[in-house]
Protein backbone atom coordinates (compact mmCIF):
# COMPACT_ATOMS: atom_id res chain seq x y z
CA UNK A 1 37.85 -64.38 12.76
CA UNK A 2 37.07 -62.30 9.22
CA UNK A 3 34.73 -65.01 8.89
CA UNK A 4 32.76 -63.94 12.18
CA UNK A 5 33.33 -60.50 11.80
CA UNK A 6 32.24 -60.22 8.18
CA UNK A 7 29.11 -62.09 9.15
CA UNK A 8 28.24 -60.21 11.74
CA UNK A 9 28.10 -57.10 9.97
CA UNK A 10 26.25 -58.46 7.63
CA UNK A 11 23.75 -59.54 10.36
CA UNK A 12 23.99 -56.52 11.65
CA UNK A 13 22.89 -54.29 8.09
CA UNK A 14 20.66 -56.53 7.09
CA UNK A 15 19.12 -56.91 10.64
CA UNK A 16 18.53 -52.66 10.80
CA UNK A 17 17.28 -52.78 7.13
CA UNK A 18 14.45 -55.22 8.07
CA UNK A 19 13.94 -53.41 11.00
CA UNK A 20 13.21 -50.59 9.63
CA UNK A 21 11.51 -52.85 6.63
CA UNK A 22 8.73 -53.79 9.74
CA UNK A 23 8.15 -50.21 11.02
CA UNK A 24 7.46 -49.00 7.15
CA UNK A 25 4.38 -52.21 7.90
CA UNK A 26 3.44 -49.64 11.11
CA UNK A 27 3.53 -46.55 9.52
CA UNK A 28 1.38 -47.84 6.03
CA UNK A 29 -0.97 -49.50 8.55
CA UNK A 30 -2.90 -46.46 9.98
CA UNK A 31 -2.81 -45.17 6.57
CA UNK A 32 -4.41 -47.79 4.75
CA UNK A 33 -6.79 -48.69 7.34
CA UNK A 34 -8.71 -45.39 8.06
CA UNK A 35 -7.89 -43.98 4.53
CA UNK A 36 -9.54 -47.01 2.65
CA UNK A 37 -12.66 -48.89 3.68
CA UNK A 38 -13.02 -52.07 5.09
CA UNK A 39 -13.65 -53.58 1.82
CA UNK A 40 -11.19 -52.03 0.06
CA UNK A 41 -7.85 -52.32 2.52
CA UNK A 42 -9.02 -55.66 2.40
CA UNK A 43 -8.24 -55.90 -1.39
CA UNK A 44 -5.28 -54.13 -0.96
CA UNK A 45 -4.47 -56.85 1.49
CA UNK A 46 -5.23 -59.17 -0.96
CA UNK A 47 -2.82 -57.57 -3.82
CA UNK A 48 0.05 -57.51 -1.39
CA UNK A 49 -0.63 -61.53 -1.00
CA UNK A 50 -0.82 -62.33 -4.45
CA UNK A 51 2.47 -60.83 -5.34
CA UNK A 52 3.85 -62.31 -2.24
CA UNK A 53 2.48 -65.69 -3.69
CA UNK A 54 3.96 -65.19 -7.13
CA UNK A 55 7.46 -63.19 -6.76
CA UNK A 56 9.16 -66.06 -6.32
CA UNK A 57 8.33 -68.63 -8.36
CA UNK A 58 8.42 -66.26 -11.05
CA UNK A 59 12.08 -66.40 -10.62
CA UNK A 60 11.57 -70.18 -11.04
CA UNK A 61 14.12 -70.50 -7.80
CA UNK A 62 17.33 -68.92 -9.58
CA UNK A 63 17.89 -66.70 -7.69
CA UNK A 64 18.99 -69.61 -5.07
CA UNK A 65 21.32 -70.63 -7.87
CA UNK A 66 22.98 -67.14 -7.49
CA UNK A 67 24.02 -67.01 -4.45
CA UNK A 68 24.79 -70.60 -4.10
CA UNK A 69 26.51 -71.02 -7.29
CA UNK A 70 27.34 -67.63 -9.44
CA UNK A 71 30.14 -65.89 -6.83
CA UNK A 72 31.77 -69.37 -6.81
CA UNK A 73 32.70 -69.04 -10.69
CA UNK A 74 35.07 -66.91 -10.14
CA UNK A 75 36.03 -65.58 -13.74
CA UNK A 76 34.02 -62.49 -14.61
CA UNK A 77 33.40 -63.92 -17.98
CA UNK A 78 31.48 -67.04 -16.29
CA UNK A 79 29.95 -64.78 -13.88
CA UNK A 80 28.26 -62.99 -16.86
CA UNK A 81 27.56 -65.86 -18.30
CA UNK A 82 25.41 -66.74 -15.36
CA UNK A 83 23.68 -64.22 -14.26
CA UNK A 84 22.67 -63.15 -17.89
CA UNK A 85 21.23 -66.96 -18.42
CA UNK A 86 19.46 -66.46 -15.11
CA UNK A 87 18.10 -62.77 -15.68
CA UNK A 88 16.79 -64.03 -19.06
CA UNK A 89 14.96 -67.20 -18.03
CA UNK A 90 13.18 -65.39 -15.55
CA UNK A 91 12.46 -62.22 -17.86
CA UNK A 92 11.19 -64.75 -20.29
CA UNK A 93 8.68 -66.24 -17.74
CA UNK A 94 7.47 -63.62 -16.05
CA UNK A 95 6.30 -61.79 -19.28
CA UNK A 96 4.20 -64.94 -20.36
CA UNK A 97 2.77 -65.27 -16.40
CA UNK A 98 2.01 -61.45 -16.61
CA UNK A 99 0.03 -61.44 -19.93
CA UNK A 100 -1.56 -64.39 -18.62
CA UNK A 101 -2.53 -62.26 -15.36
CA UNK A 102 -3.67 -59.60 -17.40
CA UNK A 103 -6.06 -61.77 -19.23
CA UNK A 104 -7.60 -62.78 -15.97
CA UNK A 105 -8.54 -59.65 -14.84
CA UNK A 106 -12.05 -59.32 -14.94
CA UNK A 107 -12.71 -62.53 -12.78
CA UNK A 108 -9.81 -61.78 -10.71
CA UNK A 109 -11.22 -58.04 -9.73
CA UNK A 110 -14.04 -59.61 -8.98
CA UNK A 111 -13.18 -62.22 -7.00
CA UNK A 112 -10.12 -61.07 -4.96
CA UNK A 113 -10.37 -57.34 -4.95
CA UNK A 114 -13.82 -55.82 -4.60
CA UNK A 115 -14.45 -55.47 -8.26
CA UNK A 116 -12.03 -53.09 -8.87
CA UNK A 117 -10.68 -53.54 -12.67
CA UNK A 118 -7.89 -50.59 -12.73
CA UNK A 119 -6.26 -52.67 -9.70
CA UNK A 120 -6.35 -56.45 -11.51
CA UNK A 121 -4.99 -54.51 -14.87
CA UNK A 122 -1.75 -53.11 -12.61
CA UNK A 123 -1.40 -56.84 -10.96
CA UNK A 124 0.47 -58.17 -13.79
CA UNK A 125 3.50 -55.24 -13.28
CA UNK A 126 3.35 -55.38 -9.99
CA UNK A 127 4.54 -59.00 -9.93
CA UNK A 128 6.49 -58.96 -12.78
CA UNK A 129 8.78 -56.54 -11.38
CA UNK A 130 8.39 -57.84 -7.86
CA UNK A 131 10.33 -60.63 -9.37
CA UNK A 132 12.81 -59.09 -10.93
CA UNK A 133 13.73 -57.15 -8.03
CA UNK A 134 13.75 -60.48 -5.95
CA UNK A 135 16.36 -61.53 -8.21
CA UNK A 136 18.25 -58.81 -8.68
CA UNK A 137 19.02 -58.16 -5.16
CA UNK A 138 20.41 -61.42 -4.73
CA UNK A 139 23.35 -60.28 -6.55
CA UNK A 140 24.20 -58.47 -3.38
CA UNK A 141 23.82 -61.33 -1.06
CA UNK A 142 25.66 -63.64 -3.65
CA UNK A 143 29.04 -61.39 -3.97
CA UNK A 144 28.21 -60.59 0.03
CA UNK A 145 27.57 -56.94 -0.04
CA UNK A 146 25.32 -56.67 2.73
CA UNK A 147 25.33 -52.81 3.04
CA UNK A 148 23.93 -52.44 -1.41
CA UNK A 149 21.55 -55.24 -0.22
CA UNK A 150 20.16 -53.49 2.63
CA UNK A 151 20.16 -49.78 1.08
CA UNK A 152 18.05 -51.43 -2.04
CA UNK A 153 15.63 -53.10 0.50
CA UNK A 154 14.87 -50.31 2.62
CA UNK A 155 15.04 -47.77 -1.04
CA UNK A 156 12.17 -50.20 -1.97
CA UNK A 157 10.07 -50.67 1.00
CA UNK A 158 10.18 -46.72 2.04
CA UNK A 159 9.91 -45.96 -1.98
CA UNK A 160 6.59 -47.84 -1.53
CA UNK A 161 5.67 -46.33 1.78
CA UNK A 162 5.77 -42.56 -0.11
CA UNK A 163 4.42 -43.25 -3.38
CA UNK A 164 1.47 -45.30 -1.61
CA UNK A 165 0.73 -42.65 0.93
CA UNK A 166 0.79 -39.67 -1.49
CA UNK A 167 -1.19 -41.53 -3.26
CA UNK A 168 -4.13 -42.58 -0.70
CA UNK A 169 -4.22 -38.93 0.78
CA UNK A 170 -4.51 -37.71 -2.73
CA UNK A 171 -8.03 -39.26 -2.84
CA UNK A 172 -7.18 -41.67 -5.39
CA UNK A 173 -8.02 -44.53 -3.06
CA UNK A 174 -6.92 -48.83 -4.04
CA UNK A 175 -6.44 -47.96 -7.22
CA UNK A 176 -3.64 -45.09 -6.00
CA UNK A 177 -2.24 -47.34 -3.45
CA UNK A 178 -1.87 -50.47 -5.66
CA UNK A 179 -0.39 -48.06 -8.41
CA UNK A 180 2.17 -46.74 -5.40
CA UNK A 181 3.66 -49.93 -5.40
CA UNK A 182 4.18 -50.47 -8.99
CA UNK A 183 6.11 -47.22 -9.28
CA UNK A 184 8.35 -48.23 -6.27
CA UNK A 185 9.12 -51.60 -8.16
CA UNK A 186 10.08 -49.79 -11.19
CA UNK A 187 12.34 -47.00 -9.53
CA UNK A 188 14.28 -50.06 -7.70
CA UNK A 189 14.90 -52.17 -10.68
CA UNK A 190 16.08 -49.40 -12.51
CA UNK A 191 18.62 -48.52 -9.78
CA UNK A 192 19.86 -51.75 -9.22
CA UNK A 193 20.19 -52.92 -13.09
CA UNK A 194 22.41 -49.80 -14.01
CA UNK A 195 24.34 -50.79 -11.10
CA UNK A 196 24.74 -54.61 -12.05
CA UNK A 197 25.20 -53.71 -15.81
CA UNK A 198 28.06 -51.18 -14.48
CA UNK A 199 29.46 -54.35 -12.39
CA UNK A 200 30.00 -57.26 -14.45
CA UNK A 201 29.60 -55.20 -17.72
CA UNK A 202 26.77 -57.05 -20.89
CA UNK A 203 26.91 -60.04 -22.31
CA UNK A 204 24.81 -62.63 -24.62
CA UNK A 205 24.13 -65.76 -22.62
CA UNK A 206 24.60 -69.12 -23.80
CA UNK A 207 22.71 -70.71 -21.40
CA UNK A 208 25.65 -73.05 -20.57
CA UNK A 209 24.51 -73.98 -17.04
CA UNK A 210 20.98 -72.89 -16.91
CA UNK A 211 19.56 -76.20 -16.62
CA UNK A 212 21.90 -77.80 -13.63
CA UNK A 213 20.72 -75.08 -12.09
CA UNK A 214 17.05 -75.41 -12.85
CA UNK A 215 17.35 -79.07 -11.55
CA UNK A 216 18.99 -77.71 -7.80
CA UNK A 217 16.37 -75.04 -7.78
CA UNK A 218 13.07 -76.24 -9.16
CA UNK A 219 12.28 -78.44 -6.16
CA UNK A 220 12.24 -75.01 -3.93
CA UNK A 221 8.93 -73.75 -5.99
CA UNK A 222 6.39 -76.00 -4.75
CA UNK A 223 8.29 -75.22 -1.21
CA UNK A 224 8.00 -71.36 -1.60
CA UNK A 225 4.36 -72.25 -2.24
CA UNK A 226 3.30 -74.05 0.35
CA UNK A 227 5.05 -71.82 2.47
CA UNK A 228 2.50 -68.94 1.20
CA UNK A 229 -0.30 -71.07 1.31
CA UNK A 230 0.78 -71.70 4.89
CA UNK A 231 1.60 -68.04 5.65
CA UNK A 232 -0.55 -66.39 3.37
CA UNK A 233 -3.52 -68.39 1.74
CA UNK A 234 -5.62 -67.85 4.76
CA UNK A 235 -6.56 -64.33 3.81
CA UNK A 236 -7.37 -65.75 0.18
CA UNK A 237 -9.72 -68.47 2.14
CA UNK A 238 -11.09 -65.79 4.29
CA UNK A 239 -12.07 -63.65 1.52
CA UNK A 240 -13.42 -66.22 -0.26
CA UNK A 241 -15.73 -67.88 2.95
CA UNK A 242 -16.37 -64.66 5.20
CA UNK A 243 -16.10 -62.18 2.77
CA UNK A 244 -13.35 -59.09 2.45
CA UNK A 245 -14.31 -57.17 5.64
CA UNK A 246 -12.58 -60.86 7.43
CA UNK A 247 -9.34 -60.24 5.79
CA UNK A 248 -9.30 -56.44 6.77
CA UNK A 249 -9.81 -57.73 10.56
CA UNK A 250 -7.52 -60.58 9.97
CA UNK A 251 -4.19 -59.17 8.36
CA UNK A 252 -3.09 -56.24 10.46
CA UNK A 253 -3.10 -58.91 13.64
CA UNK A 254 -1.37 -61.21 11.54
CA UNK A 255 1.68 -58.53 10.86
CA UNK A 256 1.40 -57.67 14.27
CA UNK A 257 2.40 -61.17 15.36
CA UNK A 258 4.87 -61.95 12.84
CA UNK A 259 6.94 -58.97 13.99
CA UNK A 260 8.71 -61.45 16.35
CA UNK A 261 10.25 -62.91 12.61
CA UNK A 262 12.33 -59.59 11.89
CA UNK A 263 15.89 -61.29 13.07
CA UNK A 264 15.09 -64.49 10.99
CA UNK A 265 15.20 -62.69 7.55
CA UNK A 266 18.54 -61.23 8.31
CA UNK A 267 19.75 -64.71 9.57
CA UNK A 268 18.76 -66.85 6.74
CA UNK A 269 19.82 -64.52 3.92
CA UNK A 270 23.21 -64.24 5.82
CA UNK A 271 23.45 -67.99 6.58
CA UNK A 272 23.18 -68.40 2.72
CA UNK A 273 25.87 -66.34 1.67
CA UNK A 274 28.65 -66.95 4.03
CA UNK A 275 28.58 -70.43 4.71
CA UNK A 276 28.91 -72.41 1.24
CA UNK A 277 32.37 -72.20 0.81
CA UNK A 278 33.16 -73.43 4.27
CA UNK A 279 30.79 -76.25 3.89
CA UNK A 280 31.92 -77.05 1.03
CA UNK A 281 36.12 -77.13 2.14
CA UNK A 282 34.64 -79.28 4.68
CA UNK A 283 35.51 -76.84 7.42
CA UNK A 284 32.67 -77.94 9.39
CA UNK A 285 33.36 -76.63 12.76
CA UNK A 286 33.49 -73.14 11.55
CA UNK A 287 29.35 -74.07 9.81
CA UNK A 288 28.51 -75.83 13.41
CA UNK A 289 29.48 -72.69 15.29
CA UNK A 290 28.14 -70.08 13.52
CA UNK A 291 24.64 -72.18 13.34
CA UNK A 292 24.91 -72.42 17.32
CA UNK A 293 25.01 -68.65 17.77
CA UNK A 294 22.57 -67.94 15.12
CA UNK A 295 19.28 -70.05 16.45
CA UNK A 296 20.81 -68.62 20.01
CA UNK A 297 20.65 -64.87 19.16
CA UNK A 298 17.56 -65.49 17.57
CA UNK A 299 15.57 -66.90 20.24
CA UNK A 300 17.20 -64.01 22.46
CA UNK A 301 14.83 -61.86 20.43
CA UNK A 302 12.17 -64.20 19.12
CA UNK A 303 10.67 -65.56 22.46
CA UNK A 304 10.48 -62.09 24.34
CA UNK A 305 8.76 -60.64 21.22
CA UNK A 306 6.50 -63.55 21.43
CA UNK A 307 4.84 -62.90 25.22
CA UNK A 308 5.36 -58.72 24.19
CA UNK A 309 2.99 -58.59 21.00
CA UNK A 310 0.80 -61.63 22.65
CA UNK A 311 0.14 -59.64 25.99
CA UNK A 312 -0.40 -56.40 24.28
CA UNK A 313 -1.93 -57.20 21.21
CA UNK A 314 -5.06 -55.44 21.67
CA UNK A 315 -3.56 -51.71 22.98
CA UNK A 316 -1.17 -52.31 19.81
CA UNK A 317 -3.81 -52.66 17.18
CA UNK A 318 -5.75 -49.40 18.75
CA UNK A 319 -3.11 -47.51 17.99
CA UNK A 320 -2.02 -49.47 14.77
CA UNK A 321 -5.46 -49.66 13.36
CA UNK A 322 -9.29 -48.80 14.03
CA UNK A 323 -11.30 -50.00 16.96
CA UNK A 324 -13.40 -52.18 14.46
CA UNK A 325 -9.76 -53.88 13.58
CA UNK A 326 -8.71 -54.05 16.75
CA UNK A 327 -11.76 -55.66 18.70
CA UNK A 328 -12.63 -58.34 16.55
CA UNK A 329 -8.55 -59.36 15.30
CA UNK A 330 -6.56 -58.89 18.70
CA UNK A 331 -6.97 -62.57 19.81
CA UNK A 332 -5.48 -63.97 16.68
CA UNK A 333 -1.94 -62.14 17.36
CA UNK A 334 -0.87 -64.95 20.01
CA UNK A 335 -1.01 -67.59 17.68
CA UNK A 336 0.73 -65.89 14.64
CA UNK A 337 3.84 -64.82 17.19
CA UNK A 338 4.39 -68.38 18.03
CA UNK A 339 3.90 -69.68 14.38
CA UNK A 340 6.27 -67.33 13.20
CA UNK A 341 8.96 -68.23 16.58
CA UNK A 342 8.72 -71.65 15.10
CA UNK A 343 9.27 -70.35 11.36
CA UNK A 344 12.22 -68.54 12.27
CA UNK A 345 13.74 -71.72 13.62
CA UNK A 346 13.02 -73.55 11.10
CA UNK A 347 14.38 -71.48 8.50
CA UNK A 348 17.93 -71.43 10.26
CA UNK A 349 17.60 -74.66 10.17
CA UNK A 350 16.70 -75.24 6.75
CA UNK A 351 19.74 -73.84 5.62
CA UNK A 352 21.40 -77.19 6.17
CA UNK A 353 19.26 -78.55 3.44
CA UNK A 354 20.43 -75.70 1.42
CA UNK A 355 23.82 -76.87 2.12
CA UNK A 356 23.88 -80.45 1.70
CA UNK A 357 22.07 -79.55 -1.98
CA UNK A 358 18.46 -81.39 -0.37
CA UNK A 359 16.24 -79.06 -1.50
CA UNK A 360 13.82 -81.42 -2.63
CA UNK A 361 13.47 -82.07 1.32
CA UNK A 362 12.43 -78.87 1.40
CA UNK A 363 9.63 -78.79 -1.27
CA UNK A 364 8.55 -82.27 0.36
CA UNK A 365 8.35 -81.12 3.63
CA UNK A 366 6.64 -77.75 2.64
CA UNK A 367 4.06 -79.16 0.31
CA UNK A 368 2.73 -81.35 3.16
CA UNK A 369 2.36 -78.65 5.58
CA UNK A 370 0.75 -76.39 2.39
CA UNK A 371 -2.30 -79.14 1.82
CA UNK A 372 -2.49 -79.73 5.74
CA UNK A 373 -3.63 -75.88 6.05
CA UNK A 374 -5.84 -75.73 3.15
CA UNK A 375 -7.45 -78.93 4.75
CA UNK A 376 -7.44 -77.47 8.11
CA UNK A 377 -8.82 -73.71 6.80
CA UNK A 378 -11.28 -75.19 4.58
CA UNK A 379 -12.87 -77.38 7.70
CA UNK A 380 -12.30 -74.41 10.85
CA UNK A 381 -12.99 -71.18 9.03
CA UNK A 382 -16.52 -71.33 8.59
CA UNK A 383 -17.00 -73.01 12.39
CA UNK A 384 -14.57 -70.91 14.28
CA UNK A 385 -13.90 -67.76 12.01
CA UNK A 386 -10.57 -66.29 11.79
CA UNK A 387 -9.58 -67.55 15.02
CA UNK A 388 -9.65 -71.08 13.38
CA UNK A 389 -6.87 -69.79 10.64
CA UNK A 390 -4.98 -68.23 13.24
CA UNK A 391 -4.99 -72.04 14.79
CA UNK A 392 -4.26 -73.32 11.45
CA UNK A 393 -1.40 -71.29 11.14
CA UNK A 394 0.05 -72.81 14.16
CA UNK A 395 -0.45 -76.42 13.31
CA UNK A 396 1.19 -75.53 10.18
CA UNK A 397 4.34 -74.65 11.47
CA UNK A 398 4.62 -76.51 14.12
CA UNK A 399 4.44 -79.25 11.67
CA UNK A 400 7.13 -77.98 9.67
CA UNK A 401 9.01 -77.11 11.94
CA UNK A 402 9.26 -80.62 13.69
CA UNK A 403 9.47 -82.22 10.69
CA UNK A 404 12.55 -79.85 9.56
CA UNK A 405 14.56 -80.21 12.92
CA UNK A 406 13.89 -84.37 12.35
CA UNK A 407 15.64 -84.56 9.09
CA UNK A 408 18.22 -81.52 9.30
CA UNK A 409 20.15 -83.38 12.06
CA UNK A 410 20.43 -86.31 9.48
CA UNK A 411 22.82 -84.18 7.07
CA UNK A 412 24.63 -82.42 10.12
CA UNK A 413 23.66 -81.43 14.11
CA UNK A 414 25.02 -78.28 15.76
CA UNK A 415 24.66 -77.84 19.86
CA UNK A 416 21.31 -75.92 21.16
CA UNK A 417 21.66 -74.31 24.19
CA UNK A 418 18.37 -75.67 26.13
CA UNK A 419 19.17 -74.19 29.22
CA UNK A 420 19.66 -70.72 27.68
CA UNK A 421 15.87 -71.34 26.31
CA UNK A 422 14.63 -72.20 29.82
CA UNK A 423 16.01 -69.08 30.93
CA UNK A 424 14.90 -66.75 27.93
CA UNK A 425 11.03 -68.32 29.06
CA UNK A 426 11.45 -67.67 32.71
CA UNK A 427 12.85 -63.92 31.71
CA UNK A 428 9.40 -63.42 29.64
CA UNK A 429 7.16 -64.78 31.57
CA UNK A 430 8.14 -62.28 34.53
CA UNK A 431 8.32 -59.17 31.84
CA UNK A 432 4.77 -60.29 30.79
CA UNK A 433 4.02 -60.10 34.74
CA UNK A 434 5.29 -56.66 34.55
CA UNK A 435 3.84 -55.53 31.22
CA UNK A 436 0.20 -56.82 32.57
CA UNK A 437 0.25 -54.66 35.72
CA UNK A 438 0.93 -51.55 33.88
CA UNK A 439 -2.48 -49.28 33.57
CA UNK A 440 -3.27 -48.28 29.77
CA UNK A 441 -4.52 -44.72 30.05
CA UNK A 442 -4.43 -44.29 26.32
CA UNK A 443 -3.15 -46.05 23.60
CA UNK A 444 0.18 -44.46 23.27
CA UNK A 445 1.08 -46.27 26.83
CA UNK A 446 1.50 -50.08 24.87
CA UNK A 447 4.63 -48.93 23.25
CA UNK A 448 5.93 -47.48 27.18
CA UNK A 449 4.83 -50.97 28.20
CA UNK A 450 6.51 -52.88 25.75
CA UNK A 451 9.54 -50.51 26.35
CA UNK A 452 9.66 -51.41 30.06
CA UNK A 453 8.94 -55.21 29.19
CA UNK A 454 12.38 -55.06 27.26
CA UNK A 455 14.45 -53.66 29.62
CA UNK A 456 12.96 -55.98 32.30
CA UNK A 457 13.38 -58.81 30.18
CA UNK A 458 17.16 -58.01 29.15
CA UNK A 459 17.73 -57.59 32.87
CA UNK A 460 16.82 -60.76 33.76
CA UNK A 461 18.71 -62.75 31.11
CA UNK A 462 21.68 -61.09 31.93
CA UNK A 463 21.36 -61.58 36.00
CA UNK A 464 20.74 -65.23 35.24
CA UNK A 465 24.02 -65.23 33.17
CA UNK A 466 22.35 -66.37 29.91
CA UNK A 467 25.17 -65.50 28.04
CA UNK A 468 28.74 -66.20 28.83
CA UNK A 469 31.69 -63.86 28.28
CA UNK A 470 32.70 -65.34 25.10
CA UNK A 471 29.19 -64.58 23.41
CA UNK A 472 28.71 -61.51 25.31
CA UNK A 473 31.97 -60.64 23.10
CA UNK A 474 30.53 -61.69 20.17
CA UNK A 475 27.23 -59.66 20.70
CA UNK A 476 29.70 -56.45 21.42
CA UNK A 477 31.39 -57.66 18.09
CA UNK A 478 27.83 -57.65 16.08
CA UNK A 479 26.73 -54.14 17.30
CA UNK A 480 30.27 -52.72 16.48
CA UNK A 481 30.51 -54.15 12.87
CA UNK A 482 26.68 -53.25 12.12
CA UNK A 483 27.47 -49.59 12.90
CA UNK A 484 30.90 -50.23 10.83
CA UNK A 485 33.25 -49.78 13.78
């Protein structure tokens, strides 16, 4: 039972954090949009990609190694040894990825973000400290201290939020907003170091394990990157064939519809850290059941948010964005919420993988669904515009994610409650019913309609007993631990 209870209030932080990590996305939205132009937010845009594209494969994949591995040693002597063989291997290539970077920026300002040197020059920190910080707060999640992780997360993306915005309304425009996020790297990996350093104390690795674990963590680079160029290399492509004004229309529908992947993040990172050493003492029915609950509570969430941001998606992006944004991106928010329904169950269930030590599956898997977009993109973009990435998207991960569910159940299989599913569809479709024959006076009445969609649609799935007693416990259990009760 310490087992369930410690994971559920680890659910439960993290879960808030990235909560509150998706309404920092709202607030910066508005800001960005009407305080940059087009061209420029669409730059910005394509800053925020890049790093996401780099950050971790800069950590070459050690930071899986960390939580998988490090907390296992035991000994505080090995766990130094570790992490200080880790921290410099990544240290070492980031600084030799960020000179390169910096070299490139002349053809990279003008290529990616609307000639703006000042902004290709900062690139370069950006990332290298983006990927630091990625690494670094995996300590968290590998000695399970969900509550440091979160507070670092949300110190970051809020950090960010304020230095950005102070920035923009201080007239300094990209180059202010790209330099907001630099500083908000910087104050995190400051924080977090002292407070490793003061943990496990300094040491002078000797690299003693450093390449076992570059061989059980390599093969999840080329899967990290084709799971940006899947989730993320449309906006490059976009740029690149219909110009930056594309990616400005493009990207706030995208994080519109991705919103429904909030409880995934928590999930995963959670998943990772708890189940090892259970897995490992072959105490598999303890693995089996907290899998079961996992993909259950997240479709609870994931399918309603689906039909909510789908049905609403235009009202949303009024008040989000600019009528500009709003008219010509609102139809690509349908397919990015089921793209990233289907990426949240895959990634529950890629944790198996993770498990069994078949991450090369992963990177296999990944890397076909990677070229399969770029193929797709390159062919529907300039016939169908950014509706054809939004399809792409979708083809993407449904493609993963059928190929993931096919060779997860060879390493192990877990019960999913199909009838719960049915139910959870029935429940939306009727909310969406509901949500539809609401009048939209102004734009401030989506979020009322979305309000009264949930409360409809929790209604429902309670009155047609989607969960029993025994997980209506549990989800008592989960709110109580994540308010540490």
């Amino acid at each position: 039972m310490d087992l369930y209870r410690d994971f559920t209030k680890g659910v439960g932080l993290a879960g808030v954090a990235y909560a509150l990590i998706s309404v920092s996305g709202i607030i910066l939205l508005p800001i960005l949009t009407r305080g940059l132009s087009i061209g420029d937010y669409g730059a910005y845009v394509q800053v925020t990609t890049t790093v996401a594209l780099l950050a971790f494969p800069l950590t070459l994949g050690l930071s899986v190694a960390l939580v998988r591995f490090t907390a296992l040693a035991g000994a505080q002597a090995d766990i130094r040894e570790d992490f200080y063989s880790l921290f410099l291997a990544i240290t070492l290539f980031n600084t030799l990825v960020s000179g390169i970077l910096f070299f490139l920026s002349r053809p990279l300002a003008e290529y990616l973000f609307n000639g703006n040197l000042t902004v290709a020059e900062i690139l370069p920190l950006i990332t290298l400290f983006a990927s630091l910080n990625l690494f670094l707060l995996d300590f968290f999640r590998a000695f399970q201290q969900p509550g440091r992780y979160a507070f670092f997360i949300l110190i970051q993306t809020y950090a960010g939020v304020v230095f950005i915005s102070y920035f923009v309304f201080s007239g300094s425009g990209l180059p202010g907003a790209v330099l907001g996020l630099l500083t908000a790297q910087v104050v995190l990996f400051l924080m977090i170091l002292s407070i490793v350093v003061a943990r496990i104390g300094i040491a002078i690795p000797r690299l003693k394990h450093l390449r076992t674990y570059m061989l059980f963590c390599v093969p999840l680079i080329p899967a990290n990157l084709a799971f940006w160029v899947v989730n993320s290399s449309d906006r490059y492509l976009i740029g690149v064939l219909l110009g930056a004004s594309y990616v400005a229309y493009y990207a706030p529908s995208y994080t519109l519809g991705f919103v429904s992947s909030i409880l995934a993040w928590p999930l995963t990172l959670m998943l990772a850290a708890f189940l090892p050493k259970h897995y490992d003492d072959a105490d598999v029915a303890v693995v089996k059941t907290v899998f079961k609950y996992t993909l259950k509570y997240f479709l609870a969430v994931a399918i309603p948010s689906v039909f909510i941001v789908s049905s609403l998606s235009r009202p949303l992006l009024l008040l989000l964005s600019t009528p500009e944004i709003a008219d010509n991106g609102y139809l690509v928010t349908p397919f990015i919420a089921v793209s990233a329904l289907l990426w949240g169950v895959g990634s529950i269930l890629t944790e198996i993988f993770v498990l069994g030590k078949k991450t090369r599956t992963i990177g296999v898997l990944w890397a076909m669904s990677g070229g399969m977009n770029v193929g797709l993109n390159i062919l529907l973009l300039p016939r169908f515009g950014i509706i054809g990435a939004a399809v792409t998207t979708l083809a993407s991960f449904l493609f993963t994610f059928i190929t993931t569910l096919y060779y997860s159940r060879g390493t192990m299989t877990f019960d999913i409650d199909a009838r719960f599913i049915f139910k959870s569809i029935c429940a939306s479709l009727a909310m969406t019913v509901v949500i539809l024959g609401l009048e939209f006076g102004s734009k401030f009445n989506a979020l009322v309609a979305a309000s009264a969609g949930a409360i409809v649609y929790i209604v429902l799935i309670f009155l047609m007993k989607g969960f029993d007693k025994a997980e209506l416990s549990f989800i008592t259990q989960l709110f109580k631990n994540a308010l540490g009760r």
